[in-house]
C-alpha atoms as a PDB file:
ATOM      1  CA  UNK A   1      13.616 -41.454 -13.874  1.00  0.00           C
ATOM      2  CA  UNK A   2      13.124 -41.668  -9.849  1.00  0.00           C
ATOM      3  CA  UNK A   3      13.150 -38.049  -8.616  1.00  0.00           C
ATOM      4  CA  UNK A   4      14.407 -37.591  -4.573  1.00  0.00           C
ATOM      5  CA  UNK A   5      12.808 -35.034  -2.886  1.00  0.00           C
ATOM      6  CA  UNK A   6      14.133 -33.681   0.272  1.00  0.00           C
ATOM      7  CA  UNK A   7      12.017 -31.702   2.754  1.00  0.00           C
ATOM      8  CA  UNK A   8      12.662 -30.629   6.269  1.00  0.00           C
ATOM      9  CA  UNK A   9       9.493 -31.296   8.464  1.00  0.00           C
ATOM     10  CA  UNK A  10       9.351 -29.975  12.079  1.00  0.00           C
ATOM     11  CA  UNK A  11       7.819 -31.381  15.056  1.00  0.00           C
ATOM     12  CA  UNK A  12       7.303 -30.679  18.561  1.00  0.00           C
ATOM     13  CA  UNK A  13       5.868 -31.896  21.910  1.00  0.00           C
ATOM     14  CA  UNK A  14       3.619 -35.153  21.535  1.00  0.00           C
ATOM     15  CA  UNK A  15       4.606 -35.664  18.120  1.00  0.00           C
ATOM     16  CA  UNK A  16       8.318 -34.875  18.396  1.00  0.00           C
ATOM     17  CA  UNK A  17       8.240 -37.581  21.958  1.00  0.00           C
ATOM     18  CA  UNK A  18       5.626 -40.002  19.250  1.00  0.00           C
ATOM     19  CA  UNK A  19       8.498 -40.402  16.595  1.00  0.00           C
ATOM     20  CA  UNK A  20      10.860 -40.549  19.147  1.00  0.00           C
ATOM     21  CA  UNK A  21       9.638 -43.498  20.977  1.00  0.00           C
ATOM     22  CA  UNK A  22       9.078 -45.157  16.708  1.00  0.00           C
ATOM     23  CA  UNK A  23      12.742 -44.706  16.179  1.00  0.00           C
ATOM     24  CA  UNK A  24      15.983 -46.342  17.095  1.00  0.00           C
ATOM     25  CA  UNK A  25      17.145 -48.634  19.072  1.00  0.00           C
ATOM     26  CA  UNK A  26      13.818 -49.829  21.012  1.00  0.00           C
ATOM     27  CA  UNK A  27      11.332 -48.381  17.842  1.00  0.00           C
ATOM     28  CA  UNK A  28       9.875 -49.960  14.814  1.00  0.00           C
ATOM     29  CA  UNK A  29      12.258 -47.754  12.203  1.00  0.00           C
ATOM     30  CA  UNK A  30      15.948 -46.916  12.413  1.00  0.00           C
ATOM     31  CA  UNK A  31      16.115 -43.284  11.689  1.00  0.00           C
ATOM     32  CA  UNK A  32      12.660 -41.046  11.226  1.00  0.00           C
ATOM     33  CA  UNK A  33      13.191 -41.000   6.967  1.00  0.00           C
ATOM     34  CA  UNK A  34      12.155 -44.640   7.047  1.00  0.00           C
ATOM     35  CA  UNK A  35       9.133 -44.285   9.224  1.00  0.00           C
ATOM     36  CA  UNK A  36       7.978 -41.306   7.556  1.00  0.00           C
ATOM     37  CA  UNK A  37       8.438 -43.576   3.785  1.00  0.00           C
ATOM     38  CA  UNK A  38       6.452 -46.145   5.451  1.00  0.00           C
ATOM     39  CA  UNK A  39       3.531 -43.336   6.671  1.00  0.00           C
ATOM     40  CA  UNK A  40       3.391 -42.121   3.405  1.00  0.00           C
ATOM     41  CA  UNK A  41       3.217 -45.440   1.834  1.00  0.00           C
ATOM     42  CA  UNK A  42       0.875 -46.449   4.046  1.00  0.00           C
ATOM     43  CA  UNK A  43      -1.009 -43.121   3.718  1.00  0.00           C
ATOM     44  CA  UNK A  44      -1.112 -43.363  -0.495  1.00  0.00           C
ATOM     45  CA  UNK A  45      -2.136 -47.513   0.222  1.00  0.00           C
ATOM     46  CA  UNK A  46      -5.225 -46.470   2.050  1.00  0.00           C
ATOM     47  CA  UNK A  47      -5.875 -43.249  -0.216  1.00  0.00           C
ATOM     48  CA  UNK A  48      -5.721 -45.622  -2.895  1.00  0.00           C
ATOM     49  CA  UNK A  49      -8.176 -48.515  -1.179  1.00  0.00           C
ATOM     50  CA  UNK A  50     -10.433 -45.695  -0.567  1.00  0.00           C
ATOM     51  CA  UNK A  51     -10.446 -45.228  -4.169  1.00  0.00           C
ATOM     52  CA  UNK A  52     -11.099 -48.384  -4.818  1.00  0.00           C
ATOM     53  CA  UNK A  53     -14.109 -49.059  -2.477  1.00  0.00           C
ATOM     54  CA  UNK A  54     -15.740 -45.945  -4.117  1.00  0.00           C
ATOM     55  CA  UNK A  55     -15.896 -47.691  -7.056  1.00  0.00           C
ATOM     56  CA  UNK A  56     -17.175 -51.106  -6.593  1.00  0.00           C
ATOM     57  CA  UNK A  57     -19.966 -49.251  -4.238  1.00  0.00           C
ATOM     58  CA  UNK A  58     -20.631 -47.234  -7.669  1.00  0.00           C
ATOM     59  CA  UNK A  59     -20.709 -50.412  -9.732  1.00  0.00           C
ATOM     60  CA  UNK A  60     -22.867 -52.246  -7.168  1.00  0.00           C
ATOM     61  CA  UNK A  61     -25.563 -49.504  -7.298  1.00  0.00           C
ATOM     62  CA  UNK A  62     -24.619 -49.026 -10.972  1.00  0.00           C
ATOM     63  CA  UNK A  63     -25.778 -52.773 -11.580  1.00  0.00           C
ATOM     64  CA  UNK A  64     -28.405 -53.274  -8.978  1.00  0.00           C
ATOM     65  CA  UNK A  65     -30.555 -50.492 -11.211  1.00  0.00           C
ATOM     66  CA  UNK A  66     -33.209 -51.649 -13.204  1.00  0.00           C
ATOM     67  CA  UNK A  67     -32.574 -51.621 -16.669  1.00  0.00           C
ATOM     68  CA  UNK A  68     -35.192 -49.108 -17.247  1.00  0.00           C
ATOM     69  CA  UNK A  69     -32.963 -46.545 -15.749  1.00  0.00           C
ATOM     70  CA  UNK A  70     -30.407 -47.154 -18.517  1.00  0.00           C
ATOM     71  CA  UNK A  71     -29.922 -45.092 -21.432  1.00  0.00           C
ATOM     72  CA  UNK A  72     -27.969 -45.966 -24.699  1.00  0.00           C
ATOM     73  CA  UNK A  73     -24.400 -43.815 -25.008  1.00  0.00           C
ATOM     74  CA  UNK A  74     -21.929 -43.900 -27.754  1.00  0.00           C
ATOM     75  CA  UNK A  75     -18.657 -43.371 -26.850  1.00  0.00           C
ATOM     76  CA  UNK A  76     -19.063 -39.736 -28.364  1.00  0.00           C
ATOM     77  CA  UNK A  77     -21.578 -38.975 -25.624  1.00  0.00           C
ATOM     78  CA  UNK A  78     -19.463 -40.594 -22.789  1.00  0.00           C
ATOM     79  CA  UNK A  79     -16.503 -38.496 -24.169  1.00  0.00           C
ATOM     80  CA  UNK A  80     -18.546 -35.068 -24.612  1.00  0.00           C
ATOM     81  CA  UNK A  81     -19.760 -36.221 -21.266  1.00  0.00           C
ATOM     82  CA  UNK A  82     -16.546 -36.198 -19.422  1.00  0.00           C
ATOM     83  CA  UNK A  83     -14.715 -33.303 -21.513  1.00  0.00           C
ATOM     84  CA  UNK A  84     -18.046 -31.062 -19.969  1.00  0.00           C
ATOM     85  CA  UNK A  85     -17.281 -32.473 -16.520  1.00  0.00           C
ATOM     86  CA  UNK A  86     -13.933 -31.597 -16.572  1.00  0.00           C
ATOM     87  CA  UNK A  87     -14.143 -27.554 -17.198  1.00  0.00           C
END
């Protein structure tokens, strides 16, 4: 189930006169709820690429080592491994 949050967010100066100019009639959004969904969308998108490029710059390094770097793991090892990580 879809949960609706509402929150109240306050601006002023600059970034009260930025949204303004975003919003209505001659801006890019109708009314400032949709252009702060698209920020946050937009926002979590390039969180989420960030993410992303993280990892294949792991993997490249990961598999550009020489395999004498590599050491057998069972998954038991991976998992004590991660469960140590995460306390």
């Amino acid at each position: 189930m879809r949960r609706t949050t509402t929150m109240t967010v306050r601006l002023s100066g600059a970034l009260s006169d930025y949204v303004a100019v975003n919003v209505g009639e001659h801006g890019a959004y109708e009314n400032v709820s949709e252009y702060i969904r698209d920020l946050i969308r937009r926002d979590k998108e390039r969180s989420e690429h960030e993410a992303h490029e993280r990892l294949k710059a792991e993997l490249v390094r990961a598999f550009g080592a020489p395999d004498s770097t590599f050491h057998p793991l069972s998954a038991f090892d991976v998992i004590a491994r991660n469960t140590r990580k995460g306390k």
